[in-house]
Protein backbone atom coordinates (compact mmCIF):
# COMPACT_ATOMS: atom_id res chain seq x y z
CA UNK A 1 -41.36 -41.25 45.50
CA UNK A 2 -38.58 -42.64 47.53
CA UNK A 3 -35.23 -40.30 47.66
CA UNK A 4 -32.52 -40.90 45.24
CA UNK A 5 -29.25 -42.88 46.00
CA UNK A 6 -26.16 -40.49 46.60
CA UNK A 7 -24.18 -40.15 43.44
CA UNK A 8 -20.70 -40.83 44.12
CA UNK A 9 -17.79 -41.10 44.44
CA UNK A 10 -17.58 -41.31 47.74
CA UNK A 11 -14.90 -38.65 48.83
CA UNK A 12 -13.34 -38.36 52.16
CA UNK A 13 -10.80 -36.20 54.02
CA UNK A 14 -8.12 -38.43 53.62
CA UNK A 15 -8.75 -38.96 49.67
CA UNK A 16 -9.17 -35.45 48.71
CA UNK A 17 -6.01 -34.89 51.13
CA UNK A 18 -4.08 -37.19 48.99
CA UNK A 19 -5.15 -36.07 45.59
CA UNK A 20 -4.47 -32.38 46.00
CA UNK A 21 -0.81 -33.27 47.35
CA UNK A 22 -1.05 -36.10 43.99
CA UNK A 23 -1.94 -32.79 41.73
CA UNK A 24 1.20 -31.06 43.32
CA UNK A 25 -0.20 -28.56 46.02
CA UNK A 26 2.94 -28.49 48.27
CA UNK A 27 3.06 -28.42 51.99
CA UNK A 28 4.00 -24.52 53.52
CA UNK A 29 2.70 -22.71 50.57
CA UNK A 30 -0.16 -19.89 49.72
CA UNK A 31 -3.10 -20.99 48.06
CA UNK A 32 -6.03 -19.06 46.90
CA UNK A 33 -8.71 -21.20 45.95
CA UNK A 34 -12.34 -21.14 43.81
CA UNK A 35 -13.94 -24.22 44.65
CA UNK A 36 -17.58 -26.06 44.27
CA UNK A 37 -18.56 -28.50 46.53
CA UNK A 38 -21.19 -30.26 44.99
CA UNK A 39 -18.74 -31.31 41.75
CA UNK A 40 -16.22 -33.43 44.34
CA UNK A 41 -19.37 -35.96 44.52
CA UNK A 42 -20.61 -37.07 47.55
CA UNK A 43 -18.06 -35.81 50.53
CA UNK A 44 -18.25 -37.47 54.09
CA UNK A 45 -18.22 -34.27 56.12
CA UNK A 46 -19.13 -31.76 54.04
CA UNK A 47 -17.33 -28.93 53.81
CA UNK A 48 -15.86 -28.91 56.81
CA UNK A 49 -14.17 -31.97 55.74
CA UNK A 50 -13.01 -30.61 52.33
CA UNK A 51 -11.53 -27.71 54.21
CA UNK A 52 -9.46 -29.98 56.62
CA UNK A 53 -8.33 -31.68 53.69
CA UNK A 54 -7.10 -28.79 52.52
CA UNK A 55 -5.40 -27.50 55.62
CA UNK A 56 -3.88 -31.19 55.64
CA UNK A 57 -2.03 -30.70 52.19
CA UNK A 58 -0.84 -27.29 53.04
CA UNK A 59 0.65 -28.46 56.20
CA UNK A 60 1.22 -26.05 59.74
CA UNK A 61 3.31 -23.83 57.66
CA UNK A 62 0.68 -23.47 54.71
CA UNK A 63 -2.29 -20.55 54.30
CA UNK A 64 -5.38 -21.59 52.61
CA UNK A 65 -7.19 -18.41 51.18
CA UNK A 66 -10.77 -18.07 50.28
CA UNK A 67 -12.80 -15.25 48.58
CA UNK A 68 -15.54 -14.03 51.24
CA UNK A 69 -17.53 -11.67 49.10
CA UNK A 70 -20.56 -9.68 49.84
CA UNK A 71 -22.16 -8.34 46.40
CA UNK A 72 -25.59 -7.99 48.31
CA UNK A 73 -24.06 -4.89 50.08
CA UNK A 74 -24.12 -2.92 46.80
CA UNK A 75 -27.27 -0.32 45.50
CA UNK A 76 -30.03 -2.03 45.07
CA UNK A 77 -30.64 -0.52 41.90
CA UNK A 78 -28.30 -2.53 40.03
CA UNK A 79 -29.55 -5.99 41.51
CA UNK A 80 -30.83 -8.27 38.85
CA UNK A 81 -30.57 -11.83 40.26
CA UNK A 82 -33.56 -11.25 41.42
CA UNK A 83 -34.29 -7.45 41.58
CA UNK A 84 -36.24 -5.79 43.79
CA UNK A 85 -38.87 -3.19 43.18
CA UNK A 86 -37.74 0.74 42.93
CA UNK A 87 -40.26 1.90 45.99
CA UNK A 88 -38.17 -0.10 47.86
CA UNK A 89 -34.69 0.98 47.40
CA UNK A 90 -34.90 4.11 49.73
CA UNK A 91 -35.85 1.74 52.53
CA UNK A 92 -33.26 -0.74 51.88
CA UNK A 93 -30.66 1.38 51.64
CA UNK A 94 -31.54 3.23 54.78
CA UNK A 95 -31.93 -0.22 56.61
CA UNK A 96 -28.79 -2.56 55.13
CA UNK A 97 -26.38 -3.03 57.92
CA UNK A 98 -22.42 -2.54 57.52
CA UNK A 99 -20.21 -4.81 56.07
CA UNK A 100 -18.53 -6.34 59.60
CA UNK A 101 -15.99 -9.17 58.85
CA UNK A 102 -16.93 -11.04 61.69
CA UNK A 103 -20.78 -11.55 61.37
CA UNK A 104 -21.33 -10.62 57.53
CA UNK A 105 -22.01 -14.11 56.13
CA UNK A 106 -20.16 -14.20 52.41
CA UNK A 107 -22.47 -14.34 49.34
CA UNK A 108 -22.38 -16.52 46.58
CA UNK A 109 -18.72 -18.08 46.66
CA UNK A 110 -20.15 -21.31 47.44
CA UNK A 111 -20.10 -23.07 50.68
CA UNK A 112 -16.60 -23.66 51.64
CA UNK A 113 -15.72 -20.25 51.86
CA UNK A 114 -17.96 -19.58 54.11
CA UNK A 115 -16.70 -22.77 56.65
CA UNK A 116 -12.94 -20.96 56.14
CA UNK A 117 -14.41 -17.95 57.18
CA UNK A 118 -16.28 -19.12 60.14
CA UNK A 119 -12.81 -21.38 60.87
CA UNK A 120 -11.98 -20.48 63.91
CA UNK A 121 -8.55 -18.37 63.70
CA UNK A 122 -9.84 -17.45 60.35
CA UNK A 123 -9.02 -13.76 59.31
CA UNK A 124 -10.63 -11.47 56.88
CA UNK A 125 -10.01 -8.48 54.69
CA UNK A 126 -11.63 -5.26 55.44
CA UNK A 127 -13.03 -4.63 52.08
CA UNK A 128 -17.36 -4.39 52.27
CA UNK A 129 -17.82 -6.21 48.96
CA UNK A 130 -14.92 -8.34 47.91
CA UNK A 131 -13.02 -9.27 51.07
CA UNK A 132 -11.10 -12.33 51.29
CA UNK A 133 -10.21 -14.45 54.17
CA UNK A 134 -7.52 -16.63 54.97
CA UNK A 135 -6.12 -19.58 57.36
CA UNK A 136 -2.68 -20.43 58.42
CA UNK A 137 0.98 -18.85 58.94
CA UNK A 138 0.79 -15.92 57.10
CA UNK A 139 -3.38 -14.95 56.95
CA UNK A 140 -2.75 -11.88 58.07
CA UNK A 141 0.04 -10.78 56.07
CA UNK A 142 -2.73 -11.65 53.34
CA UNK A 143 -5.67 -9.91 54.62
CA UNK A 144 -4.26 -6.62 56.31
CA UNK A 145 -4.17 -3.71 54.48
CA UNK A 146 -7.40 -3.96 52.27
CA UNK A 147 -8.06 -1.13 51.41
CA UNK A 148 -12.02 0.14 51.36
CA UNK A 149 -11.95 1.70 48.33
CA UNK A 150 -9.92 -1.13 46.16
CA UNK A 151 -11.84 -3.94 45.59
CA UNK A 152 -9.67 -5.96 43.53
CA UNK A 153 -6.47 -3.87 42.97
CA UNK A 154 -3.00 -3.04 44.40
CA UNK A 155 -4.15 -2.73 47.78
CA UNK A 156 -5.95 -5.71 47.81
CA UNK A 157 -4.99 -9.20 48.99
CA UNK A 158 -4.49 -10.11 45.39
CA UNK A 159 -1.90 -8.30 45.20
CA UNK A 160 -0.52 -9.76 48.31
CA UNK A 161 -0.70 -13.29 47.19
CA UNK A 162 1.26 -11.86 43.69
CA UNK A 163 3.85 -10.77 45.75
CA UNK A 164 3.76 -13.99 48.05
CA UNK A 165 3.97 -16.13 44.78
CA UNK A 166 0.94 -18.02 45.71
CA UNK A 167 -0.73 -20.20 43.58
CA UNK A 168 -4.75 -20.72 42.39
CA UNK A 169 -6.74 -23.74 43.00
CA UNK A 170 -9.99 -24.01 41.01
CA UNK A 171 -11.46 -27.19 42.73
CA UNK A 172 -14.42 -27.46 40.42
CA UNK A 173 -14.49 -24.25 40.04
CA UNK A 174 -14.09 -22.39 36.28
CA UNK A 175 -12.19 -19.61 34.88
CA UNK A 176 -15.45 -17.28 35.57
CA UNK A 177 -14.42 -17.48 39.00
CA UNK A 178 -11.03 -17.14 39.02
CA UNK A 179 -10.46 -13.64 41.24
CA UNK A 180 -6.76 -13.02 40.49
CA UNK A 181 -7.91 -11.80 36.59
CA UNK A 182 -9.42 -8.92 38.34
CA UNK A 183 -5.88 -7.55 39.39
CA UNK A 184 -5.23 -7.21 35.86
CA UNK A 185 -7.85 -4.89 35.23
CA UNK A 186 -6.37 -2.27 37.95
CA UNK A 187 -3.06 -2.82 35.27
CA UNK A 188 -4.75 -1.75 31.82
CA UNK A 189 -6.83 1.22 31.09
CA UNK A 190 -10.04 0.71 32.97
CA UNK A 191 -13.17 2.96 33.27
CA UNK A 192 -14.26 4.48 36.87
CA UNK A 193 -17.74 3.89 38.28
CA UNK A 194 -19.86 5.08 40.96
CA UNK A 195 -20.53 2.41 43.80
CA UNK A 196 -23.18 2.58 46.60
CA UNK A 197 -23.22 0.66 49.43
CA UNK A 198 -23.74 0.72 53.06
CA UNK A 199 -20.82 2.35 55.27
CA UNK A 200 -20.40 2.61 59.25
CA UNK A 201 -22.49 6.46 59.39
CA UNK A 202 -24.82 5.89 56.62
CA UNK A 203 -24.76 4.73 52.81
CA UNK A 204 -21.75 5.86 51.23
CA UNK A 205 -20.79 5.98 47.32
CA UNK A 206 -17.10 5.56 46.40
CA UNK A 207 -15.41 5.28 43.09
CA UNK A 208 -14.08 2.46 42.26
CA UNK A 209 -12.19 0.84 38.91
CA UNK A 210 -14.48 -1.06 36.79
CA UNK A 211 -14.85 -4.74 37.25
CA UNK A 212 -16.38 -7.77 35.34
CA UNK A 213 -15.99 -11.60 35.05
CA UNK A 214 -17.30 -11.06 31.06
CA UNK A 215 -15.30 -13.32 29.06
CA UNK A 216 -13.02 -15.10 31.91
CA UNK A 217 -13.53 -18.43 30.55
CA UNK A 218 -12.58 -17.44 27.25
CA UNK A 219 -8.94 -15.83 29.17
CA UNK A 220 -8.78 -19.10 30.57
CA UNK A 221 -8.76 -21.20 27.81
CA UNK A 222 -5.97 -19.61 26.20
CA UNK A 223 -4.31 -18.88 29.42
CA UNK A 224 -4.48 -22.94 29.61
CA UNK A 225 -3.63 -23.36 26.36
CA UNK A 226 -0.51 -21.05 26.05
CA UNK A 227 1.09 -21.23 29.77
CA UNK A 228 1.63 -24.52 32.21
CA UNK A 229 -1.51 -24.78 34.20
CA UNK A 230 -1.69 -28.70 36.34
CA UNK A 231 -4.76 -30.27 35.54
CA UNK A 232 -5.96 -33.34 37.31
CA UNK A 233 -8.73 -34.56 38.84
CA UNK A 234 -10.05 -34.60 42.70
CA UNK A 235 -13.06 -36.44 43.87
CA UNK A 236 -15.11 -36.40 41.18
CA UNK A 237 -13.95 -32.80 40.10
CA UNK A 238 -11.78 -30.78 37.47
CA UNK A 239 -9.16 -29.15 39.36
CA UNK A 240 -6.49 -26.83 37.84
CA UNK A 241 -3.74 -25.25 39.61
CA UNK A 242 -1.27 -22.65 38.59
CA UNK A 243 0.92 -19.40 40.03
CA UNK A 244 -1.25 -16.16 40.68
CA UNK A 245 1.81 -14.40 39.04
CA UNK A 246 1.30 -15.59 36.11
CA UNK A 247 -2.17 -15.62 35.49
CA UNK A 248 -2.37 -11.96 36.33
CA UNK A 249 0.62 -11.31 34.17
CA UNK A 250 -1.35 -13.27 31.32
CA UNK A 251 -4.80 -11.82 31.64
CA UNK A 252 -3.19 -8.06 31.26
CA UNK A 253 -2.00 -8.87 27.69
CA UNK A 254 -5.06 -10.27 27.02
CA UNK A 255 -7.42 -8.36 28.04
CA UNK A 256 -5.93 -5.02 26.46
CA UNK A 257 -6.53 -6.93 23.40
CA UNK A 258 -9.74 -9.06 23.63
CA UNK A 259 -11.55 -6.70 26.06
CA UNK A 260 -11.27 -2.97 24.60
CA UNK A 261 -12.23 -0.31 27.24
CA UNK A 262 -16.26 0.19 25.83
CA UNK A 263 -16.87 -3.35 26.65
CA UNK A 264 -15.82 -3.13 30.04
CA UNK A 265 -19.17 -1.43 31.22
């Protein structure tokens, strides 16, 4: 059967350039963003061009920030999507090599992160699992201090970008995705769990605060609903953009409410 027509729109640098600075993203300033590629429609240059787009509207004094994660650098007894078999998870945890933020390709963040991270004069957090990398005048104030053992915390760039007031971009991205919610977990009372993974002499366990994405969508809709989030439309996708501030500051009501400490397993 002959291949299928592209669906459109037809999205280029220059138009997704022109929406995001339409939807308010303003030249100099910090932006953390989720982003799918596929939902923009049919983008002439890929991601590389939806990154450059990106760059544009920030401008020379802007920093475009990415999540980078590695999940597949955990235990492999807790993989699901797919699992592996238990004779197996000696061997691979033996075998896995360290986290290294210049070669470890990010997992499951979609596509454009990984182009940012591979950007050259990109920088990236240290963290093996949930790292972050960033591009443009202050990356590194961003990604320094990371520390190993706090994956989404106070010593994480989330925190950073609080402090920063930077702002999140979901670019066809949902509230499931949205990393800054994790921040408020450090905030409320939050279990402690074991977490395996490889380090630089060996596999290593540290102990870590517990995270989950479970019921971010719901957060988000009333988030949307109660506090001024801008909502428009870029390429073919739903984009929403709002101050990392205040999400955080939302989610940590919320989720001391919605969330009570036994579901957070």
């Amino acid at each position: 059967m002959p291949t299928p027509p592209p669906t459109g729109p037809l999205v280029t640098r220059g138009t997704v350039a022109a929406q995001l600075r339409e939807l308010g993203v303003r030249d100099g300033e910090i932006l953390l963003v989720h982003s799918s590629l596929k939902s923009l429609g049919w983008v002439c240059g890929g991601p590389v061009a939806v990154v450059q787009s990106l760059l544009d509207a920030l401008g020379p004094n802007g920093t475009l920030v990415v999540p980078t994660q590695t999940g597949d650098l955990s235990d492999p007894a807790v993989w699901e999507n797919p699992p592996v078999p238990e004779e197996w998870w000696g061997t691979i945890r033996t075998s896995m090599p360290a986290y290294d933020p210049l070669i470890t390709p990010s997992r499951g963040v979609g596509v454009i992160p990984e182009t940012v991270r591979t950007w050259p004069g990109a920088l990236r957090s240290a963290h093996p699992q949930t790292s972050f990398a960033a591009l443009g005048a202050r990356a590194r104030e961003v990604t320094d201090g990371h520390a190993t053992d706090c994956r989404l915390g106070e010593r994480s760039p989330l925190a950073r970008l609080e402090e920063l007031h930077a702002r999140v971009l979901l670019l066809g991205a949902g509230y499931d995705s949205c990393t800054c919610f994790h921040l408020a977990e450090y905030r409320i009372p939050s279990p402690l769990v074991k977490v395996g993974r490889p380090g630089p002499v060996g596999w290593e366990t540290v102990t870590e605060v517990s995270i989950t994405s479970d019921r971010f969508d719901e957060l988000g809709h009333d988030f949307e609903r109660d506090r001024p989030v801008v909502r428009g439309t870029v390429g073919a996708a739903d984009a929403r953009l709002f101050p990392v501030a205040d999400a955080v500051a939302y989610a940590e009501r919320w989720l001391a409410v919605h969330r009570p400490r036994e579901e957070e397993f």
